[in-house]
C-alpha atoms as a PDB file:
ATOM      1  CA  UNK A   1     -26.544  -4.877 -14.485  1.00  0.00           C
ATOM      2  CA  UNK A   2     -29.890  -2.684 -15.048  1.00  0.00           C
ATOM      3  CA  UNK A   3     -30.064  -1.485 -18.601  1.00  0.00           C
ATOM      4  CA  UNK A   4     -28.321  -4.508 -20.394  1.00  0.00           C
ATOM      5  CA  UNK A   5     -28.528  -5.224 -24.173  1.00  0.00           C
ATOM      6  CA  UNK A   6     -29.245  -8.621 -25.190  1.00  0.00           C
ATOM      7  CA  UNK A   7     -27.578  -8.857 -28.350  1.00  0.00           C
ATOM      8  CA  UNK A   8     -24.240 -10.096 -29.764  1.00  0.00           C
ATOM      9  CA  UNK A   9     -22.124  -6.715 -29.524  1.00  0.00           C
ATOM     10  CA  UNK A  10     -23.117  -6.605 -25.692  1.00  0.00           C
ATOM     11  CA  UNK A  11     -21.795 -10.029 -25.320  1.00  0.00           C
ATOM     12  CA  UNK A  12     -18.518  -9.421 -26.891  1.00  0.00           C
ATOM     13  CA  UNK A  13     -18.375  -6.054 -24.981  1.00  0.00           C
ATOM     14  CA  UNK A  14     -18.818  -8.176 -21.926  1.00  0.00           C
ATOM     15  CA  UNK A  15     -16.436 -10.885 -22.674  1.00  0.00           C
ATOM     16  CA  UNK A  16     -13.434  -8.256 -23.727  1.00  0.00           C
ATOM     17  CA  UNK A  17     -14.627  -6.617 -20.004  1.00  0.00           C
ATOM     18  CA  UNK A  18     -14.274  -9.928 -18.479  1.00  0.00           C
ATOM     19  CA  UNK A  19     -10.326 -10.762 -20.247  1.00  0.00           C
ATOM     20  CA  UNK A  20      -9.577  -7.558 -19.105  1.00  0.00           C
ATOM     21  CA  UNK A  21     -10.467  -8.049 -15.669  1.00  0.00           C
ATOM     22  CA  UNK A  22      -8.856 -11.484 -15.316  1.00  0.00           C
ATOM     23  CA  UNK A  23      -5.578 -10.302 -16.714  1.00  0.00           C
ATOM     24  CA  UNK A  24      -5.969  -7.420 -14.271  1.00  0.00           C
ATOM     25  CA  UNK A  25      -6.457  -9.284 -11.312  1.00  0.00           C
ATOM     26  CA  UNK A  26      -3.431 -11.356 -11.011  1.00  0.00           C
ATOM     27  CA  UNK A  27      -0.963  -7.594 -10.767  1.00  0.00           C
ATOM     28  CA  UNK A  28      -3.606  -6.227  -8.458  1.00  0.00           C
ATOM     29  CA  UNK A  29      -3.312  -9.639  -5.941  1.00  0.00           C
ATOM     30  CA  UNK A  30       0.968  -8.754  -6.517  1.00  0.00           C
ATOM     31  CA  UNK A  31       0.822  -5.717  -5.885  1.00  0.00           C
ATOM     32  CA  UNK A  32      -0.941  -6.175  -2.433  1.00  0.00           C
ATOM     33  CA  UNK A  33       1.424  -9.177  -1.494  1.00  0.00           C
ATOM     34  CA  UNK A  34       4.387  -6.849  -2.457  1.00  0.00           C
ATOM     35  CA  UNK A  35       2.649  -4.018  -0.030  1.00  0.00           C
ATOM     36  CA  UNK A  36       2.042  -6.500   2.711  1.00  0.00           C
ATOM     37  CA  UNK A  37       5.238  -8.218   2.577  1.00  0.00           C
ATOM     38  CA  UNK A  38       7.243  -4.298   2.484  1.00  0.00           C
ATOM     39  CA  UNK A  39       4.765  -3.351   5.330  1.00  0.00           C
ATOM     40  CA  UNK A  40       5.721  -6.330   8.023  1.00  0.00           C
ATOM     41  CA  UNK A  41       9.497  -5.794   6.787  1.00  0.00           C
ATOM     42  CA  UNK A  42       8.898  -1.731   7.900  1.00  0.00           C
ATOM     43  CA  UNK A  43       7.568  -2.782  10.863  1.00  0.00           C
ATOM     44  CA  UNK A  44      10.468  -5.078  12.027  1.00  0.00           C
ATOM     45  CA  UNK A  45      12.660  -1.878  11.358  1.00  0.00           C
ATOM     46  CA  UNK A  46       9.873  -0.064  13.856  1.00  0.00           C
ATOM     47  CA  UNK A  47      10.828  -2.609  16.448  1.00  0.00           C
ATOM     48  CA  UNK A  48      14.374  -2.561  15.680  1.00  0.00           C
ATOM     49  CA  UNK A  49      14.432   1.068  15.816  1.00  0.00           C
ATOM     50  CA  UNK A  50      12.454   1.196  19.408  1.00  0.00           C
ATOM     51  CA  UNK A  51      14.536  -1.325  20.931  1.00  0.00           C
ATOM     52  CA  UNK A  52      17.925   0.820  19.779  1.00  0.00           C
ATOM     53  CA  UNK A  53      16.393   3.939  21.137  1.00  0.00           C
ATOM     54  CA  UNK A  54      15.331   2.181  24.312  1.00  0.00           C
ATOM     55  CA  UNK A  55      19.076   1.184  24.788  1.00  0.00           C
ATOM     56  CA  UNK A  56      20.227   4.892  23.864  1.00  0.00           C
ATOM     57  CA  UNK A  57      18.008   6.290  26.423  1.00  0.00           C
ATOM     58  CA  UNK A  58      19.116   3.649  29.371  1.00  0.00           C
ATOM     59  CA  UNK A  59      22.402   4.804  28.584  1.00  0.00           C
ATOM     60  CA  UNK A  60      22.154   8.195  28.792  1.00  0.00           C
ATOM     61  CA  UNK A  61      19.702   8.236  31.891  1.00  0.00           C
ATOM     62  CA  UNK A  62      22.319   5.890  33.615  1.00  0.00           C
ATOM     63  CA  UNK A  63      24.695   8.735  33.539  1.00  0.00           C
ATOM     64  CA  UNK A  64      22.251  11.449  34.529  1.00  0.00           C
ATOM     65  CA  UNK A  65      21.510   8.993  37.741  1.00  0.00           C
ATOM     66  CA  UNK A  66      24.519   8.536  38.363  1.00  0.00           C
ATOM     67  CA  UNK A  67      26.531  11.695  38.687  1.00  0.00           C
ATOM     68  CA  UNK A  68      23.021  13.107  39.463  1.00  0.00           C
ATOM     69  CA  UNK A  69      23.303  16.636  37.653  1.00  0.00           C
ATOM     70  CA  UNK A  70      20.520  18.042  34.960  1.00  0.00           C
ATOM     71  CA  UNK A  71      21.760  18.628  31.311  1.00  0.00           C
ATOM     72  CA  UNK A  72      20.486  20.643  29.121  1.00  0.00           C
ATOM     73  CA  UNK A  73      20.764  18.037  26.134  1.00  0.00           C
ATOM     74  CA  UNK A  74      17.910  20.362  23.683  1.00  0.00           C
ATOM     75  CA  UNK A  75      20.576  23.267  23.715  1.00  0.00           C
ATOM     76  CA  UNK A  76      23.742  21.222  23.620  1.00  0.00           C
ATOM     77  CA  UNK A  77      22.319  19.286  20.517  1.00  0.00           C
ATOM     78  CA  UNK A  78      20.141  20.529  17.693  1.00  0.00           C
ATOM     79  CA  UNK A  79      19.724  19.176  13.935  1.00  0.00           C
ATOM     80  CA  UNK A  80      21.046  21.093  11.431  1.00  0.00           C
ATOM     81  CA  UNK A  81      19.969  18.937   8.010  1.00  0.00           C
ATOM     82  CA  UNK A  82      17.622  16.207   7.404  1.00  0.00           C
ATOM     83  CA  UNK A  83      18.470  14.351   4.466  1.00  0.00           C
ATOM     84  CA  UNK A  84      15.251  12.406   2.969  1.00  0.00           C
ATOM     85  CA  UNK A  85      14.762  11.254  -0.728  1.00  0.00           C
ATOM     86  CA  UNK A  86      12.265   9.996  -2.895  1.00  0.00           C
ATOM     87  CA  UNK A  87      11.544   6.793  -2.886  1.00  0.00           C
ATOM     88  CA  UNK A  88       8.804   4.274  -4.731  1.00  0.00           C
ATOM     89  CA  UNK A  89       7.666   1.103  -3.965  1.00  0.00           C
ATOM     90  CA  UNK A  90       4.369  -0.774  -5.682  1.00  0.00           C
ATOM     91  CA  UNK A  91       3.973   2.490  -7.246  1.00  0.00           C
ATOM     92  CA  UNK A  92       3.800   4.552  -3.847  1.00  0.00           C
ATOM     93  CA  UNK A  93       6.381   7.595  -3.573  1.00  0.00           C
ATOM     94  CA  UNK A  94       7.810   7.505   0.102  1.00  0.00           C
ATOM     95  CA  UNK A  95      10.001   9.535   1.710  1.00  0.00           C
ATOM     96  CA  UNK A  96      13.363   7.343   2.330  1.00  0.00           C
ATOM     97  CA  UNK A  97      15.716   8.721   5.070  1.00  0.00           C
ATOM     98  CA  UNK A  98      19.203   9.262   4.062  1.00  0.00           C
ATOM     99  CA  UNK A  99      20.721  10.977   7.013  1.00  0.00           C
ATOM    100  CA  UNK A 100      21.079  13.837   8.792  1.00  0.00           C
ATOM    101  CA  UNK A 101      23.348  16.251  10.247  1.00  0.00           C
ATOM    102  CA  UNK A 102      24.065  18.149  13.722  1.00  0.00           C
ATOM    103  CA  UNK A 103      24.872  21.899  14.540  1.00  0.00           C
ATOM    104  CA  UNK A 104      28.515  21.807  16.131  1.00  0.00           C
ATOM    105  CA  UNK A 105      27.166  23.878  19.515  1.00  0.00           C
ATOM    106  CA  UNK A 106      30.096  25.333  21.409  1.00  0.00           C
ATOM    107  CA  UNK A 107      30.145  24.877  25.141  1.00  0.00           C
ATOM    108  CA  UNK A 108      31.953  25.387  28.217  1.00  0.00           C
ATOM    109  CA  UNK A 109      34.511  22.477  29.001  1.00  0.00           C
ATOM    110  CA  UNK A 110      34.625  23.709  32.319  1.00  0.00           C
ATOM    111  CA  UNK A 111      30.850  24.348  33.392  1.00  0.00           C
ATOM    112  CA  UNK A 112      29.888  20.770  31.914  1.00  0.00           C
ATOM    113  CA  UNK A 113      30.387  17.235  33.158  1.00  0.00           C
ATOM    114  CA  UNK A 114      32.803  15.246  31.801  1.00  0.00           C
ATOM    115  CA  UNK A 115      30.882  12.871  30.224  1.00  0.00           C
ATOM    116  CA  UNK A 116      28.908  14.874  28.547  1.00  0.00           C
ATOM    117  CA  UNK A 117      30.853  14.702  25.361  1.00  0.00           C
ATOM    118  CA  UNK A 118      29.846  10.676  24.667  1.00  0.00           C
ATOM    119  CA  UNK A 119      26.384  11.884  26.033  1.00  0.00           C
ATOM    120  CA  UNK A 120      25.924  14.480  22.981  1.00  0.00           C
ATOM    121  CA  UNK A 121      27.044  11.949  20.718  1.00  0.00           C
ATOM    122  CA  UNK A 122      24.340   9.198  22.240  1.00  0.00           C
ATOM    123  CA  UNK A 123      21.834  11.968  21.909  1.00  0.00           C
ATOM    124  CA  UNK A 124      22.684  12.924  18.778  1.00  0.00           C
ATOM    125  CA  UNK A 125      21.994   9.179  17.794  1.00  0.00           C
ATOM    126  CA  UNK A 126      18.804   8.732  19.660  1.00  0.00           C
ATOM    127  CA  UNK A 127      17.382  12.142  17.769  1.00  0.00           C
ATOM    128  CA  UNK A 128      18.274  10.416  14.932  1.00  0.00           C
ATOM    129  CA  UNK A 129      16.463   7.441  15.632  1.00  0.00           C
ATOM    130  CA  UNK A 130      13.859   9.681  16.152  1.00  0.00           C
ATOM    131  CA  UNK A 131      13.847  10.945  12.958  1.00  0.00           C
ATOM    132  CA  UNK A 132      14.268   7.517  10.996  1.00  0.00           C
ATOM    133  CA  UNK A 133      11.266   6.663  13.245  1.00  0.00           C
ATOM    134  CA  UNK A 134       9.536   9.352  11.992  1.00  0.00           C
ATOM    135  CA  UNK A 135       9.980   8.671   8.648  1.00  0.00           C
ATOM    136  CA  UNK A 136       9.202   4.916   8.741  1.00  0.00           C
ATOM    137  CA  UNK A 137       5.513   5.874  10.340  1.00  0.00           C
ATOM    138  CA  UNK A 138       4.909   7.713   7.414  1.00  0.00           C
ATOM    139  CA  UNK A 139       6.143   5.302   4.843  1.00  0.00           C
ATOM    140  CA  UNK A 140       3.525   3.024   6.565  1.00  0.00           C
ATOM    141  CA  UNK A 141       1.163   5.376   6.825  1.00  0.00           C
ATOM    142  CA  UNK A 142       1.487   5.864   2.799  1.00  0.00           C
ATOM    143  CA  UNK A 143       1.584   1.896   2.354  1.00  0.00           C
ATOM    144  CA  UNK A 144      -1.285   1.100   4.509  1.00  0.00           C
ATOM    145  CA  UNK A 145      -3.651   3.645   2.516  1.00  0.00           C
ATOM    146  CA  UNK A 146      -2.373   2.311  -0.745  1.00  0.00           C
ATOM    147  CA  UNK A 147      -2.948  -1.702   0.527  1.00  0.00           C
ATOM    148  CA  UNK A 148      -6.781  -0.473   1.322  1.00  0.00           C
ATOM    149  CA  UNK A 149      -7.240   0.667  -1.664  1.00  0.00           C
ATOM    150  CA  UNK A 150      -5.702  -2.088  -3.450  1.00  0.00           C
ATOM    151  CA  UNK A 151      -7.493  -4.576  -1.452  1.00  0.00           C
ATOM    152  CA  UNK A 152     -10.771  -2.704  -2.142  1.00  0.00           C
ATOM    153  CA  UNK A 153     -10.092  -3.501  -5.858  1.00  0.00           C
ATOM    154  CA  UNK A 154      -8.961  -6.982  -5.509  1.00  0.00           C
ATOM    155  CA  UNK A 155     -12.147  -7.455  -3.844  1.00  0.00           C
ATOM    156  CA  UNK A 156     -14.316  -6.113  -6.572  1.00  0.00           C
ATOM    157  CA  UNK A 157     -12.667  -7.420  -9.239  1.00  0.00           C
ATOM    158  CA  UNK A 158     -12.854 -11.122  -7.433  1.00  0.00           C
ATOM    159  CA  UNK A 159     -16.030 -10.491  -5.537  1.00  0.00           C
ATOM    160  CA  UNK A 160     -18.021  -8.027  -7.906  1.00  0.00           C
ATOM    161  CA  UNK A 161     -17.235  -7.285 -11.547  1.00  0.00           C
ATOM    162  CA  UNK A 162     -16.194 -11.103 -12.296  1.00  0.00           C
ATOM    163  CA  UNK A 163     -19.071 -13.219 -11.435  1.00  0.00           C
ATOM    164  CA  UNK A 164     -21.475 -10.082 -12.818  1.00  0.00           C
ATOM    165  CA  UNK A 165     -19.784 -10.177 -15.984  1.00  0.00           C
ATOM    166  CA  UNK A 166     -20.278 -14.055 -16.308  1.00  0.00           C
ATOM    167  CA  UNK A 167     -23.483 -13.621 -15.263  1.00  0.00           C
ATOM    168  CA  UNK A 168     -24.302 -11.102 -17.583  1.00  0.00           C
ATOM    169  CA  UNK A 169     -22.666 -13.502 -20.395  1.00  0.00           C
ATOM    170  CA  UNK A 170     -24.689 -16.088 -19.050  1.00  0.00           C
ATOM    171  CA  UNK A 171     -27.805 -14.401 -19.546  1.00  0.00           C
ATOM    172  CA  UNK A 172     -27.060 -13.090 -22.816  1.00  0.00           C
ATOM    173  CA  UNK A 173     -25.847 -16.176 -24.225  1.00  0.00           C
ATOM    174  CA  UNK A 174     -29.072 -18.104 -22.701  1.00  0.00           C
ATOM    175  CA  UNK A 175     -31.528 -15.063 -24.407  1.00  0.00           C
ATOM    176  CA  UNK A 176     -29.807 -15.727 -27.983  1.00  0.00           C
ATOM    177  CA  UNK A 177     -30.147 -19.524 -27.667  1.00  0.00           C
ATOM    178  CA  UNK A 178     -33.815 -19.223 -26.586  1.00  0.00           C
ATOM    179  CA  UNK A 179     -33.831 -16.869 -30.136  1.00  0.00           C
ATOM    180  CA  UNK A 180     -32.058 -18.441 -31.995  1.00  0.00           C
ATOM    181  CA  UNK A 181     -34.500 -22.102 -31.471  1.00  0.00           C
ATOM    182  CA  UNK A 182     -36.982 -19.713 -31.302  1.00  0.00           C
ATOM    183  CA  UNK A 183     -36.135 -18.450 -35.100  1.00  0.00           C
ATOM    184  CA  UNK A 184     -35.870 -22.187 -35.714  1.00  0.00           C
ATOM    185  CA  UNK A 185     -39.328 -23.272 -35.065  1.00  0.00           C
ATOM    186  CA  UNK A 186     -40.934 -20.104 -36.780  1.00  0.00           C
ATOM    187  CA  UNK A 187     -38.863 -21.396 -40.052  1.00  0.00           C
ATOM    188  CA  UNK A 188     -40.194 -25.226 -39.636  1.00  0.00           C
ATOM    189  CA  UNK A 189     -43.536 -24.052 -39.090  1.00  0.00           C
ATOM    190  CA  UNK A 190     -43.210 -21.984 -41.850  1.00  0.00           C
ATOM    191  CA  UNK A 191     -42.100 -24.484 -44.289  1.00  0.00           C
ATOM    192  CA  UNK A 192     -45.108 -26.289 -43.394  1.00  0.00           C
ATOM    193  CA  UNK A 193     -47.524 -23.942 -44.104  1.00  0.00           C
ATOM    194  CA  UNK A 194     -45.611 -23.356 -47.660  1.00  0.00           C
ATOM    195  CA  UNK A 195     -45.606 -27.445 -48.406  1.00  0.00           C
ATOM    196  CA  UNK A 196     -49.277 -27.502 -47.317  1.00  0.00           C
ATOM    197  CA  UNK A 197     -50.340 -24.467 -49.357  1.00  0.00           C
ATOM    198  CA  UNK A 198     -48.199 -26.061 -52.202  1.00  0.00           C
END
C-alpha cells in the first residue's frame, strides 16, 4: 500500500483486483469446507479402522492365551502386493488403497497348532488394516497441509487484500474528488478574474 498512484488507471487496476478477489473467495471458502468435511469423514474411517484391528488382535491373542504356545505369525504371513491408486480430492492427489495381496507360505500341518489356519487368515486381515491405516494417515497428512494453506488464503483474501483494496479505492476516489473541486474552484476563480479584467 506504499508506492500507490493516485490517478484513474490505479483505481480501475484496483477495482478489477478487488472483483477478482471477491469472485475468488467464495471457491477458496469451498474448497476448505470440502477439505474439512473429507478430513472428519477420514478420520471416522481412522476410528473404524482401530476399533476393527482392536477386535482382530483380541481374537488372535485369545487363542495364543489359550492353548498357550508362541507363533511365529511374521514368517507364516508376509505381503506380497500392495495395491494403491491415485486419487484427487479438492485438487490434492492421494494415494487411495485398493487392496493387497499375501505370499501363500507353506508350512508344516503337523508342527503347527490347529488353529493356526483361521489365525493366518485374522492376521492377514489385521496387516491389512495396517496398511489401509497407513494409507489413510497419509491422505490426512496430504489434506491437512493443503487445508493450511487454503485457510492461509481465505484469511488474506478476507482479512488482508479485501479491505486494503477498498481502502486503497477509498483513498483514491477521495484524492480525485478533492481534485476534481479543486479544478472547480481554480475555473470559478478564473472566470472572475476574466469578467473583471473584461
Amino acid at each position: 500500500m506504499a508506492n500507490i498512484k493516485l490517478t484513474k488507471n490505479e483505481q480501475k487496476k484496483q477495482k478489477d483486483a478487488l472483483k477478482r478477489f471477491t469472485r475468488y473467495l467464495p471457491t477458496l471458502m469451498l474448497k476448505k469446507q470440502q477439505l474439512q468435511l473429507v478430513i472428519r469423514g477420514l478420520e471416522a474411517d481412522v476410528k473404524a479402522k482401530q476399533d476393527e484391528r482392536k477386535v482382530l488382535e483380541g481374537e488372535i491373542q485369545s487363542w495364543v492365551d489359550v492353548f498357550g504356545e508362541e507363533v511365529e505369525f511374521d514368517k507364516l504371513v508376509r505381503i506380497k502386493y500392495l495395491e494403491t491408486e491415485e486419487g484427487n480430492i479438492a485438487g490434492v492427489d492421494i494415494p487411495v488403497f485398493k487392496g493387497i495381496e499375501f505370499e501363500q507360505i507353506e508350512y508344516d500341518l503337523f508342527r503347527q497348532p490347529l488353529w493356526v489356519d483361521a489365525a493366518v487368515e485374522k492376521v492377514s486381515k489385521l496387516l491389512a488394516c495396517d496398511e489401509e491405516l497407513k494409507i489413510i494417515a497419509k491422505q490426512l497428512e496430504l489434506l491437512d497441509a493443503e487445508l493450511r494453506v487454503t485457510s492461509q488464503r481465505v484469511n488474506l483474501f478476507e482479512k488482508v487484500k479485501i479491505p486494503e483494496t477498498k481502502t486503497i479505492i477509498k483513498k483514491i476516489g477521495v484524492y480525485l474528488g478533492d481534485q476534481q473541486t479543486a479544478a472547480v474552484v481554480r475555473g470559478k476563480i478564473s472566470k472572475k478574474k476574466l469578467v473583471r479584467e473584461a
